[in-house]
C-alpha atoms as a PDB file:
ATOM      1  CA  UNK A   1      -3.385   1.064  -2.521  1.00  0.00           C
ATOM      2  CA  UNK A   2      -3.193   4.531  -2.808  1.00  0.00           C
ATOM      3  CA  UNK A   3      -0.137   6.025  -1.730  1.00  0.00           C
ATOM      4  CA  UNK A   4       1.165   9.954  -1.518  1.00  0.00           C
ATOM      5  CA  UNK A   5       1.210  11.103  -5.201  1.00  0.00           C
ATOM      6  CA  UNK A   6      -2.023   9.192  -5.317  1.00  0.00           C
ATOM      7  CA  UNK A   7      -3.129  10.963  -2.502  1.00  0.00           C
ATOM      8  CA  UNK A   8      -1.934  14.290  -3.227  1.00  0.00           C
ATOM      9  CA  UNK A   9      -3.397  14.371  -6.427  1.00  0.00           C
ATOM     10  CA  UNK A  10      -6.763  13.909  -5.469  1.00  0.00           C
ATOM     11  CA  UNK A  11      -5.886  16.785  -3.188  1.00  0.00           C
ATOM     12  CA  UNK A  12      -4.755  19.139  -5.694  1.00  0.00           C
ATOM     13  CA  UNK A  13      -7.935  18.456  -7.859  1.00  0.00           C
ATOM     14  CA  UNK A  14     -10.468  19.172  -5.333  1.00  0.00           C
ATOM     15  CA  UNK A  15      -8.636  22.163  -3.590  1.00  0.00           C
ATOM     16  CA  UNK A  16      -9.700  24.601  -6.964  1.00  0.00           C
ATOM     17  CA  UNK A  17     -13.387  24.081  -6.573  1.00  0.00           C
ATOM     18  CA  UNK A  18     -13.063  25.319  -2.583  1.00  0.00           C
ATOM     19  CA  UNK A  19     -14.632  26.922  -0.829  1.00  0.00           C
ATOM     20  CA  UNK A  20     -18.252  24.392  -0.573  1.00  0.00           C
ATOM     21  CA  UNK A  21     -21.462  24.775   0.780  1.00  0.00           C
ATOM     22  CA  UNK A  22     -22.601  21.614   2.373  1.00  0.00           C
ATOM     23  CA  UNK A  23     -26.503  21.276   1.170  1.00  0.00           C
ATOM     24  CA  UNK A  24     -26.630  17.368   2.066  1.00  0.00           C
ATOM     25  CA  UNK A  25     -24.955  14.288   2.265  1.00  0.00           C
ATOM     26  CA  UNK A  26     -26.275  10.791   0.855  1.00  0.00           C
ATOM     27  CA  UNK A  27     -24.706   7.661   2.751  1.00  0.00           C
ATOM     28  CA  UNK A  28     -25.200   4.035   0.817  1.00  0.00           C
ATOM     29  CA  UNK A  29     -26.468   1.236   3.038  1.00  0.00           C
ATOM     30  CA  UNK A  30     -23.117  -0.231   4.185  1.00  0.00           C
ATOM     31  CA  UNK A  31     -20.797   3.373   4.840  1.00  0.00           C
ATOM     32  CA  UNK A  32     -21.264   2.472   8.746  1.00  0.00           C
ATOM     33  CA  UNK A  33     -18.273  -0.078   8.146  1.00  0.00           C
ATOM     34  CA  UNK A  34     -16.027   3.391   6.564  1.00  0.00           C
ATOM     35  CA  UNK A  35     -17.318   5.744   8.861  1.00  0.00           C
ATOM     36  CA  UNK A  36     -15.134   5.186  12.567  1.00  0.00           C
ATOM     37  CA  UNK A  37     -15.799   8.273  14.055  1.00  0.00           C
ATOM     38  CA  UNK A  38     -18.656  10.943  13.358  1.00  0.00           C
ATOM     39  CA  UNK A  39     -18.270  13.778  16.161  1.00  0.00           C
ATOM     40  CA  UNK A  40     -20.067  16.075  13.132  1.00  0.00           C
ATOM     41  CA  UNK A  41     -22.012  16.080  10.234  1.00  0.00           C
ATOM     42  CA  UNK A  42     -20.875  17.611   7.389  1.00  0.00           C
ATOM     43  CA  UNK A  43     -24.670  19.148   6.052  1.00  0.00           C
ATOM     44  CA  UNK A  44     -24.780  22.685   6.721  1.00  0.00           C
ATOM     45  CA  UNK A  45     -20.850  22.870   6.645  1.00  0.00           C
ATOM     46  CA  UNK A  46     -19.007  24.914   4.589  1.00  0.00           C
ATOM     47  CA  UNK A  47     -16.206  22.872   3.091  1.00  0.00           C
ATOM     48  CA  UNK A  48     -12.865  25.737   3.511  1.00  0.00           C
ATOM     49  CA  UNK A  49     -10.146  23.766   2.785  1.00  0.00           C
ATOM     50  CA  UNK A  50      -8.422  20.241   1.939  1.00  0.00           C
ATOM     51  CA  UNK A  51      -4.913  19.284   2.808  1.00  0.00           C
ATOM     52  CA  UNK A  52      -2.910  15.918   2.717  1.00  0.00           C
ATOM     53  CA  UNK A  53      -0.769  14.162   5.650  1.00  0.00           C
ATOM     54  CA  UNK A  54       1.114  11.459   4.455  1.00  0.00           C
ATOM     55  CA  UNK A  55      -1.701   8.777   2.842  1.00  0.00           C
ATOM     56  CA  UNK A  56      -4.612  10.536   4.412  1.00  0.00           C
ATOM     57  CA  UNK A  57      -6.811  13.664   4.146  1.00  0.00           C
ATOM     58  CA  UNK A  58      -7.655  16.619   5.814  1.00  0.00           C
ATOM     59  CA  UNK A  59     -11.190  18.063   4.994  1.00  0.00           C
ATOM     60  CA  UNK A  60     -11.612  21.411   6.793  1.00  0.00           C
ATOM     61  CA  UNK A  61     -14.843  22.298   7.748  1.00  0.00           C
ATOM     62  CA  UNK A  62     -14.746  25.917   9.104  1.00  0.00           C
ATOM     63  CA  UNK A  63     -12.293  26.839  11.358  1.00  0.00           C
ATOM     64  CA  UNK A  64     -12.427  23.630  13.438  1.00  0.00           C
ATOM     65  CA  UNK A  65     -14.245  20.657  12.099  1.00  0.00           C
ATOM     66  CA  UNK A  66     -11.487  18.411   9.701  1.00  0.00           C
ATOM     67  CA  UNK A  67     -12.826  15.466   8.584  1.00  0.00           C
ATOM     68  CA  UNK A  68      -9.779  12.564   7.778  1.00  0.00           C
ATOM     69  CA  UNK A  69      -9.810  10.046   4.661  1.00  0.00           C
ATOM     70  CA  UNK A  70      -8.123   7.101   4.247  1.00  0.00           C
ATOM     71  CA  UNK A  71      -8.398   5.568   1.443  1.00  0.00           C
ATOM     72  CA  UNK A  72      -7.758   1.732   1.910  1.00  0.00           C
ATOM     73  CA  UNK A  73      -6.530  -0.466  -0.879  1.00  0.00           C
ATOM     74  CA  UNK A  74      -8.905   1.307  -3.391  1.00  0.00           C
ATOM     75  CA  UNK A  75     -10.784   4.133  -2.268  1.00  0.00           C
ATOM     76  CA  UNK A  76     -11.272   7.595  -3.662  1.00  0.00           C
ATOM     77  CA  UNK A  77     -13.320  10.628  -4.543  1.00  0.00           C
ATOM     78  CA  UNK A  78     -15.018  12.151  -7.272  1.00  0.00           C
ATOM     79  CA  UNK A  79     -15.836  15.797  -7.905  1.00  0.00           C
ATOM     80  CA  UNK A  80     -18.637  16.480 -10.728  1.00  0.00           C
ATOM     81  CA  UNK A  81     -21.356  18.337 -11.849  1.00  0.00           C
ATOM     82  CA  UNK A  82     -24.064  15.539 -11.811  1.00  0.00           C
ATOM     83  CA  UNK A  83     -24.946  12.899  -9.312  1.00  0.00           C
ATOM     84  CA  UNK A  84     -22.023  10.231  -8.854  1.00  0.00           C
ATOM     85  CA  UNK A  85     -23.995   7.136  -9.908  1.00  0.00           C
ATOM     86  CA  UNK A  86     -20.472   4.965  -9.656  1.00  0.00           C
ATOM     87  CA  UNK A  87     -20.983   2.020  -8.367  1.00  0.00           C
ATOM     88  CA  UNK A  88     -19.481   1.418  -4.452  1.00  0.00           C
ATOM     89  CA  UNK A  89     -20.440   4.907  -3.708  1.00  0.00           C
ATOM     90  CA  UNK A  90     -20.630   5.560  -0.208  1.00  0.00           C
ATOM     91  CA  UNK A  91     -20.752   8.963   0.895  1.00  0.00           C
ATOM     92  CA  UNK A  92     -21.844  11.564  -1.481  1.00  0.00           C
ATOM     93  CA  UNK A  93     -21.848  15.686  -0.577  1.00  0.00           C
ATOM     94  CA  UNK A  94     -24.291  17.784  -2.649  1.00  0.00           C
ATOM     95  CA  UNK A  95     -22.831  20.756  -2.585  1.00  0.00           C
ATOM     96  CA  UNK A  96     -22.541  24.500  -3.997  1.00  0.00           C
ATOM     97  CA  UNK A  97     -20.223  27.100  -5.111  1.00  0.00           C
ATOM     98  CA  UNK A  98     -19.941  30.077  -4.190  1.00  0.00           C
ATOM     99  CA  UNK A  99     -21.485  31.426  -7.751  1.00  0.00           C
ATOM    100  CA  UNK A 100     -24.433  29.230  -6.944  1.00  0.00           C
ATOM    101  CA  UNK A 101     -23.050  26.257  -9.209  1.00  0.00           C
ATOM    102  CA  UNK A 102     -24.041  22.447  -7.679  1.00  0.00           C
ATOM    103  CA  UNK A 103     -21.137  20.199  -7.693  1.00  0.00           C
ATOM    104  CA  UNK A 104     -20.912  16.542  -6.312  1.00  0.00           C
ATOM    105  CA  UNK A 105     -17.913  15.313  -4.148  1.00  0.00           C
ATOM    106  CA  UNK A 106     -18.108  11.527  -3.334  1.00  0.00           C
ATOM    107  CA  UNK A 107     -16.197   9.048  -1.968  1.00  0.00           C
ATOM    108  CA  UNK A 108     -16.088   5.600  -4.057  1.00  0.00           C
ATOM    109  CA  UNK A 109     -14.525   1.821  -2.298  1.00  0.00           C
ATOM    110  CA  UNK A 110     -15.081  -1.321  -3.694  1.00  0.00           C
ATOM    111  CA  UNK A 111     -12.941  -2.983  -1.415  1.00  0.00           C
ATOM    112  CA  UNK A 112     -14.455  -0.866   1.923  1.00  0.00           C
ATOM    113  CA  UNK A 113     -10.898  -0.923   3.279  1.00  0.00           C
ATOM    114  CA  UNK A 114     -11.033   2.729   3.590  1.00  0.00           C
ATOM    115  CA  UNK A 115     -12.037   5.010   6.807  1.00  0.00           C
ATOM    116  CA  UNK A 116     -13.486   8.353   7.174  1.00  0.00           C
ATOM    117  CA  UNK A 117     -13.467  10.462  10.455  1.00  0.00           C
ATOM    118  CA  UNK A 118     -15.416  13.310  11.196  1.00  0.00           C
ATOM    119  CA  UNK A 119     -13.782  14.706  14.085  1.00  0.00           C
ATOM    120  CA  UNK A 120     -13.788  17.901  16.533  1.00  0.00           C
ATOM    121  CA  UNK A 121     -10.324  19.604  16.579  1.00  0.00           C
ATOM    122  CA  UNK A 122      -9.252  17.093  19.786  1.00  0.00           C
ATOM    123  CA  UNK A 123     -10.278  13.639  17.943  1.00  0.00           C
ATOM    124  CA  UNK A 124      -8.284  15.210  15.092  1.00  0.00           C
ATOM    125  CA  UNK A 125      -4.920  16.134  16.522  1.00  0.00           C
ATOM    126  CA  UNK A 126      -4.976  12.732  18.530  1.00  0.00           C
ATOM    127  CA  UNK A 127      -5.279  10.597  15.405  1.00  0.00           C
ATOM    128  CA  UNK A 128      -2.670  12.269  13.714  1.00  0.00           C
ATOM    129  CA  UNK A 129      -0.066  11.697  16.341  1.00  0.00           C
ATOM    130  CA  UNK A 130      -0.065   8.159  15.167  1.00  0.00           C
ATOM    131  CA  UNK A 131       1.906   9.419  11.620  1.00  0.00           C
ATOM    132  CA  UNK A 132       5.556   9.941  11.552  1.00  0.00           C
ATOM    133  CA  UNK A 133       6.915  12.947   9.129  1.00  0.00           C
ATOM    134  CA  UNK A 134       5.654  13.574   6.055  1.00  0.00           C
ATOM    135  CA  UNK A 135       7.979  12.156   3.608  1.00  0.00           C
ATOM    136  CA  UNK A 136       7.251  15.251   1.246  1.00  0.00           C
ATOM    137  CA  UNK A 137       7.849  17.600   3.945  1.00  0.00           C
ATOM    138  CA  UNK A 138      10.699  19.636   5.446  1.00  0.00           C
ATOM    139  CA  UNK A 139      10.969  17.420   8.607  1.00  0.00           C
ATOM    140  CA  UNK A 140      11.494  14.443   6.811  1.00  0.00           C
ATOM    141  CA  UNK A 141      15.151  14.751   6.269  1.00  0.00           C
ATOM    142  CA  UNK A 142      18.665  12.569   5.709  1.00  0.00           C
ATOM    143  CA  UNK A 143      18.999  12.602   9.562  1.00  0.00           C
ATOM    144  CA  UNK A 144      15.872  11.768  10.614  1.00  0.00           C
ATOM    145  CA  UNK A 145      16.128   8.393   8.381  1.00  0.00           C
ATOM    146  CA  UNK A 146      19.199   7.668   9.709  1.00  0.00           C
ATOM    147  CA  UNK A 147      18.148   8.215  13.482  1.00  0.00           C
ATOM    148  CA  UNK A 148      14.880   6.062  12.777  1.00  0.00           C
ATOM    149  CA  UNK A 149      17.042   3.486  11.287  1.00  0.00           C
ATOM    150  CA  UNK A 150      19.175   3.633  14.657  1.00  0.00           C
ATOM    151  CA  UNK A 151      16.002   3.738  17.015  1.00  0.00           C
ATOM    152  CA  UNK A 152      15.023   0.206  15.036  1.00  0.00           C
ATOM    153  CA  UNK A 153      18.430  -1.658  14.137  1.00  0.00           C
ATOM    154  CA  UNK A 154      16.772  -5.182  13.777  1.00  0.00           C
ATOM    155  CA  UNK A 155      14.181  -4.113  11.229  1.00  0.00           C
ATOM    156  CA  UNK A 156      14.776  -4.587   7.423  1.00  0.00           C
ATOM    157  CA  UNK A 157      15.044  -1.243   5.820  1.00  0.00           C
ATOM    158  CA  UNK A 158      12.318  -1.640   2.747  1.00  0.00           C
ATOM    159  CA  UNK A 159       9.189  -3.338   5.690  1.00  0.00           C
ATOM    160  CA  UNK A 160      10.409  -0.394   7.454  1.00  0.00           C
ATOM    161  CA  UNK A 161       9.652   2.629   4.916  1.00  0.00           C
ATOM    162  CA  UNK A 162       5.880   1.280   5.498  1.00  0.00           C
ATOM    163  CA  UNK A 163       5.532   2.021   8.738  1.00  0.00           C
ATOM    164  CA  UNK A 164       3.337   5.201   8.769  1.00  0.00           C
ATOM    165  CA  UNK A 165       4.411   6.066  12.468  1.00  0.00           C
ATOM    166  CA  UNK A 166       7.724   6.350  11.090  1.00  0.00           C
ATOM    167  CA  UNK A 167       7.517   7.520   7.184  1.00  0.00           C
ATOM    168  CA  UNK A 168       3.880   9.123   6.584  1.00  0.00           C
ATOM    169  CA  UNK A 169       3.048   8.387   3.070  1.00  0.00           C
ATOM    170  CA  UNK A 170       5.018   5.289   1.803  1.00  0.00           C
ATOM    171  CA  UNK A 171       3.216   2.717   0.551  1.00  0.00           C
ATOM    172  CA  UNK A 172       4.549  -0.739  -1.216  1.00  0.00           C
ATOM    173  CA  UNK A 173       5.064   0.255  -4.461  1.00  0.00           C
ATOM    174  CA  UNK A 174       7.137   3.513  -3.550  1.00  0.00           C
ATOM    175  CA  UNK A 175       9.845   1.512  -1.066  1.00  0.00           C
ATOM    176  CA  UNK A 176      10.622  -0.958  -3.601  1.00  0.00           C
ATOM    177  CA  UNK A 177      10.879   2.163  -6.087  1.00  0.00           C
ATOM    178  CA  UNK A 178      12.972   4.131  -3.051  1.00  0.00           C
ATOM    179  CA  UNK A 179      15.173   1.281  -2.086  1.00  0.00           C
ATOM    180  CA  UNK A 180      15.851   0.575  -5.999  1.00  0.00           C
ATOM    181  CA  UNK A 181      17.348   4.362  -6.720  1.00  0.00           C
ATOM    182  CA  UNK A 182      18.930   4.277  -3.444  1.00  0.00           C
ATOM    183  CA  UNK A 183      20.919   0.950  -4.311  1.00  0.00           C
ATOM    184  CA  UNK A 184      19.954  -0.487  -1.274  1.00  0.00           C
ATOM    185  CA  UNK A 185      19.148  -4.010  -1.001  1.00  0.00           C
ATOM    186  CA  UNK A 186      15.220  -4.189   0.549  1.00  0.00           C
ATOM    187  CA  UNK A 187      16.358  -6.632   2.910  1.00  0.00           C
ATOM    188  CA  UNK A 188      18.995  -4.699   4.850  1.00  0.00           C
ATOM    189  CA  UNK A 189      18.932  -4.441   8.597  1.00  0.00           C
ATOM    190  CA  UNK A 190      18.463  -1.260   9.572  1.00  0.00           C
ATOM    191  CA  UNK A 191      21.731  -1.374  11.565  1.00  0.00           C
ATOM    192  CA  UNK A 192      23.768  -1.333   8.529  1.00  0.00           C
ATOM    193  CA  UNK A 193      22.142   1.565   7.582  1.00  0.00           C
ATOM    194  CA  UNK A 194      24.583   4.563   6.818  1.00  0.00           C
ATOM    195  CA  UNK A 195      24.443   8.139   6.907  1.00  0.00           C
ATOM    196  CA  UNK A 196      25.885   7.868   3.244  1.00  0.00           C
ATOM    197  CA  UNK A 197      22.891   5.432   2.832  1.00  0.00           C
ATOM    198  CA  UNK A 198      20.351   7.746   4.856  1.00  0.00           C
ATOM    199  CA  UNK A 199      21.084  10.508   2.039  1.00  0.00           C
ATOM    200  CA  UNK A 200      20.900   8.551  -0.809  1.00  0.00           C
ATOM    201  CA  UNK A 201      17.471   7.501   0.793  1.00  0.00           C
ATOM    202  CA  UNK A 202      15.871  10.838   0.816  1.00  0.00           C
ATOM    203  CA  UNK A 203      17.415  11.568  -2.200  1.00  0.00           C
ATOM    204  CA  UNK A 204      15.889   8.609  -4.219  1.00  0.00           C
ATOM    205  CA  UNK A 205      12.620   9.463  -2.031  1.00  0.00           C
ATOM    206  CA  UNK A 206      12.357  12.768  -3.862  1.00  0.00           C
ATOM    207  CA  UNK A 207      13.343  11.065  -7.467  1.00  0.00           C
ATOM    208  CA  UNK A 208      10.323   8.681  -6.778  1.00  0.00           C
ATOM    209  CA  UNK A 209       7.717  11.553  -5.754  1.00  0.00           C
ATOM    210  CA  UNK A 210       8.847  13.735  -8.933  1.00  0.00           C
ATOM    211  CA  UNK A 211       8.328  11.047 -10.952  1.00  0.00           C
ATOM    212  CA  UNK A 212       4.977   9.881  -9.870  1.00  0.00           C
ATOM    213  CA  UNK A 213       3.034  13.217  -8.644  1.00  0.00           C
ATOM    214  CA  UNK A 214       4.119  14.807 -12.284  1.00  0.00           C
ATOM    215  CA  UNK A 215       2.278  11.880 -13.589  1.00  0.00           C
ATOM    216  CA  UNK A 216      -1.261  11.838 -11.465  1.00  0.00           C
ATOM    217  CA  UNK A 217       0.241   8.754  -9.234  1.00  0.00           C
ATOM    218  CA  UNK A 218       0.139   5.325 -10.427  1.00  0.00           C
ATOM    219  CA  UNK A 219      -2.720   3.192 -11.097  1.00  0.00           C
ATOM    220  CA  UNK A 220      -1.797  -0.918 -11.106  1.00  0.00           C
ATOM    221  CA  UNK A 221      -4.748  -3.583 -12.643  1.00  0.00           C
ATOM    222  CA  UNK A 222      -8.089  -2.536 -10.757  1.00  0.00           C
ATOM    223  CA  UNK A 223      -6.676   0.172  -8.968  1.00  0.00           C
ATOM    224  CA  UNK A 224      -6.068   3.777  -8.033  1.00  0.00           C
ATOM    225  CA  UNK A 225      -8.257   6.371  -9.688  1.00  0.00           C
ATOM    226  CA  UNK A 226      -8.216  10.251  -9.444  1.00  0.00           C
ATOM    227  CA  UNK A 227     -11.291  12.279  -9.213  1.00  0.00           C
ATOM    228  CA  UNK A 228     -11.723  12.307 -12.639  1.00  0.00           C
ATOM    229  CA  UNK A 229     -12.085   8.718 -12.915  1.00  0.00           C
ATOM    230  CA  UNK A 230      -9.144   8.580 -14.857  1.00  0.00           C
ATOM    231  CA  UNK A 231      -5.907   6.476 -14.238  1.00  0.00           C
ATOM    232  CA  UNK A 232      -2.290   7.927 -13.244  1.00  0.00           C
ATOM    233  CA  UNK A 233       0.495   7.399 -15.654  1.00  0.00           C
ATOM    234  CA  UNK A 234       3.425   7.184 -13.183  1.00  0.00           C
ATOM    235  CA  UNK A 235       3.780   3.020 -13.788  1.00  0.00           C
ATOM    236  CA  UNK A 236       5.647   4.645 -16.803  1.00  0.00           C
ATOM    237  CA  UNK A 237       8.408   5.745 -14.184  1.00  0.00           C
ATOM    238  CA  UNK A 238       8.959   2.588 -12.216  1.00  0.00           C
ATOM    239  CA  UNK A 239      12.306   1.039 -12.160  1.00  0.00           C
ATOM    240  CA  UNK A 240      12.049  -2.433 -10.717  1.00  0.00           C
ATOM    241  CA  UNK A 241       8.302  -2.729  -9.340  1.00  0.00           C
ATOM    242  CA  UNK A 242       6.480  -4.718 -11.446  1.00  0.00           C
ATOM    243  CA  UNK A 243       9.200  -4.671 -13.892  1.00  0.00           C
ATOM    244  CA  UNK A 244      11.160  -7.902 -15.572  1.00  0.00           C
ATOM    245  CA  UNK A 245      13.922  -5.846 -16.441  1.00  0.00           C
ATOM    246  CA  UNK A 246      15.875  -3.304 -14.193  1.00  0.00           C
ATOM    247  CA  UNK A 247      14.903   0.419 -15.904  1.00  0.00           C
ATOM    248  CA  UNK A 248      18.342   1.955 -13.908  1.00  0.00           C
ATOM    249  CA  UNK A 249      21.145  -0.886 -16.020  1.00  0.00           C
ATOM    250  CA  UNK A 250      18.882  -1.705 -18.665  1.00  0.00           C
ATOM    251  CA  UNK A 251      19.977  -5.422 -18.368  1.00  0.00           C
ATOM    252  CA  UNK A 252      19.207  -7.445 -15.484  1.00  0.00           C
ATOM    253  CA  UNK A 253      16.109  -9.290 -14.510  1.00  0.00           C
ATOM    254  CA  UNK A 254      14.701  -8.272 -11.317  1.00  0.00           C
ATOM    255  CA  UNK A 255      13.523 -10.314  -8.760  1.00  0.00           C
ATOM    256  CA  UNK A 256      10.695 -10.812  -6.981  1.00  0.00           C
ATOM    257  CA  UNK A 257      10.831 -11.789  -3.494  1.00  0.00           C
ATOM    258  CA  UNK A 258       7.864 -11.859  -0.475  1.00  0.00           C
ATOM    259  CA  UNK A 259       8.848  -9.244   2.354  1.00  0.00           C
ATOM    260  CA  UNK A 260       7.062  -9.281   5.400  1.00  0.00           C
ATOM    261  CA  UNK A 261       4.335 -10.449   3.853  1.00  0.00           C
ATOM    262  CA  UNK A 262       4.147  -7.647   0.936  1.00  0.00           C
ATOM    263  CA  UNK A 263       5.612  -8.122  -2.811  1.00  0.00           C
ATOM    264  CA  UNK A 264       9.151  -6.513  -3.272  1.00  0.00           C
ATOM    265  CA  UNK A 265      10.961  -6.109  -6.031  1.00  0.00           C
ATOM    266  CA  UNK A 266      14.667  -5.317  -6.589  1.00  0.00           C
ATOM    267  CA  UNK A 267      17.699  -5.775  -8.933  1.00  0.00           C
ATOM    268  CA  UNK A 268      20.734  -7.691  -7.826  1.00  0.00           C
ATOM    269  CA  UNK A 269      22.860  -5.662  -9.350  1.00  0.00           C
ATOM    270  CA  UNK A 270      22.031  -1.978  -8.273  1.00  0.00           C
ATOM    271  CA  UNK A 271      21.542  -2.497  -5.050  1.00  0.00           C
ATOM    272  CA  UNK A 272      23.877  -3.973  -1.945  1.00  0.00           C
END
């Protein structure tokens, strides 16, 4: 599913064609199941801003109005002159520029495991006290891993990361990825955490997001697409996910193993 650099990507495309003049919206026949909340409509809007928490993001509609996307396991938008005639297109926003220039900006699911929000600013800042820091951001820090880790010894370290209450912006791919540069095993308790560990955490963290943001994210088989359409290139950057051979030795097979219920990969002999 999408994850941060996915996420922030699709961010960083649409935030040049801002600000947007709402002139309608088109929903497709089954959106109800995307759509949770809808305290506004976004016609007549004007579309000021976009940001990105963790996995999810922010569409600001005027001062007060923010509309929240998740994207599931393979949502997305699209930004382009014409009509979006993709299939799974859901929600569509015919909109114009400032210069008077029509642009489409719709959001695309096979899967329908995504969710959209339209909320006032209360429904907003209550949802998003359900996401931990930012793992991008300057509260997400050595220290605060190590004090989460402390708050939750009996947890494994790699299940963990996921948590979004906890470490906004993880997904599957990226703790494998974060636990591989950090030469910890995926399967560690979180008691044995370290503050040595901790740091080389956040530091591997920060390798990871270089790596794949640089790149437009990281699209698997039948996955993750930016607004373009187009596929990210950060698989080229992966160490052990989805890899037979550890990328950090060059020389040992990395194994796959079923962790919580999610595939993890690791090498036995970078990480302890």
């Amino acid at each position: 599913m999408p994850e941060l650099p996915e996420v922030e990507t699709i961010k960083n495309q649409i935030a040049p064609h801002l600000p947007l003049k709402v002139k309608s919206v088109a929903y497709s026949d089954v959106s109800g199941s995307l759509i949770k909340d809808k305290e506004f409509s976004p016609k007549g809007k004007e579309l000021t801003g976009i940001e990105r928490q963790g996995k999810v993001l922010l569409f600001k509609f005027g001062p007060e109005l923010i509309t929240i996307s998740g994207l599931g396991m393979s949502g997305g938008w699209r930004v382009s002159p014409t009509k979006v005639k993709e299939k799974h297109t859901h929600v569509q926003l015919s909109c114009e520029k400032e210069n008077g220039e029509k642009i489409f900006l719709a959001y695309v699911d096979p899967r329908r495991f995504g969710n959209l929000h339209f909320f006032k600013p209360e429904g907003a800042a209550k949802w998003l006290t359900r996401l931990g820091a930012d793992v991008s951001k300057p509260e997400f820090t050595p220290q605060y891993i190590y004090e989460r880790c402390q708050k939750h010894p009996g947890k494994v370290i790699k299940a963990f990361l996921l948590e979004q209450n906890h470490f906004a912006g993880v997904g599957n791919y990226m703790a494998s990825e974060i636990c591989a540069h950090a030469g910890v095993l995926p399967d560690r308790l979180n008691s044995t955490i370290t503050n040595e560990d901790a740091k080389k955490l956040w530091q591997a963290t920060q390798i990871v997001l270089e790596g794949t943001v640089s790149t437009g994210g990281t699209t698997f088989s039948g996955g993750y697409k930016d607004t373009t359409g187009s596929q990210g290139e950060g698989v080229k950057n992966l160490v052990v996910f989805y890899q037979e051979v550890c990328r950090l030795c060059d020389r040992t097979k990395v194994i796959k193993t079923i962790l919580k219920g999610r595939g993890t990969y690791h090498c036995p002999r970078c990480q302890k």
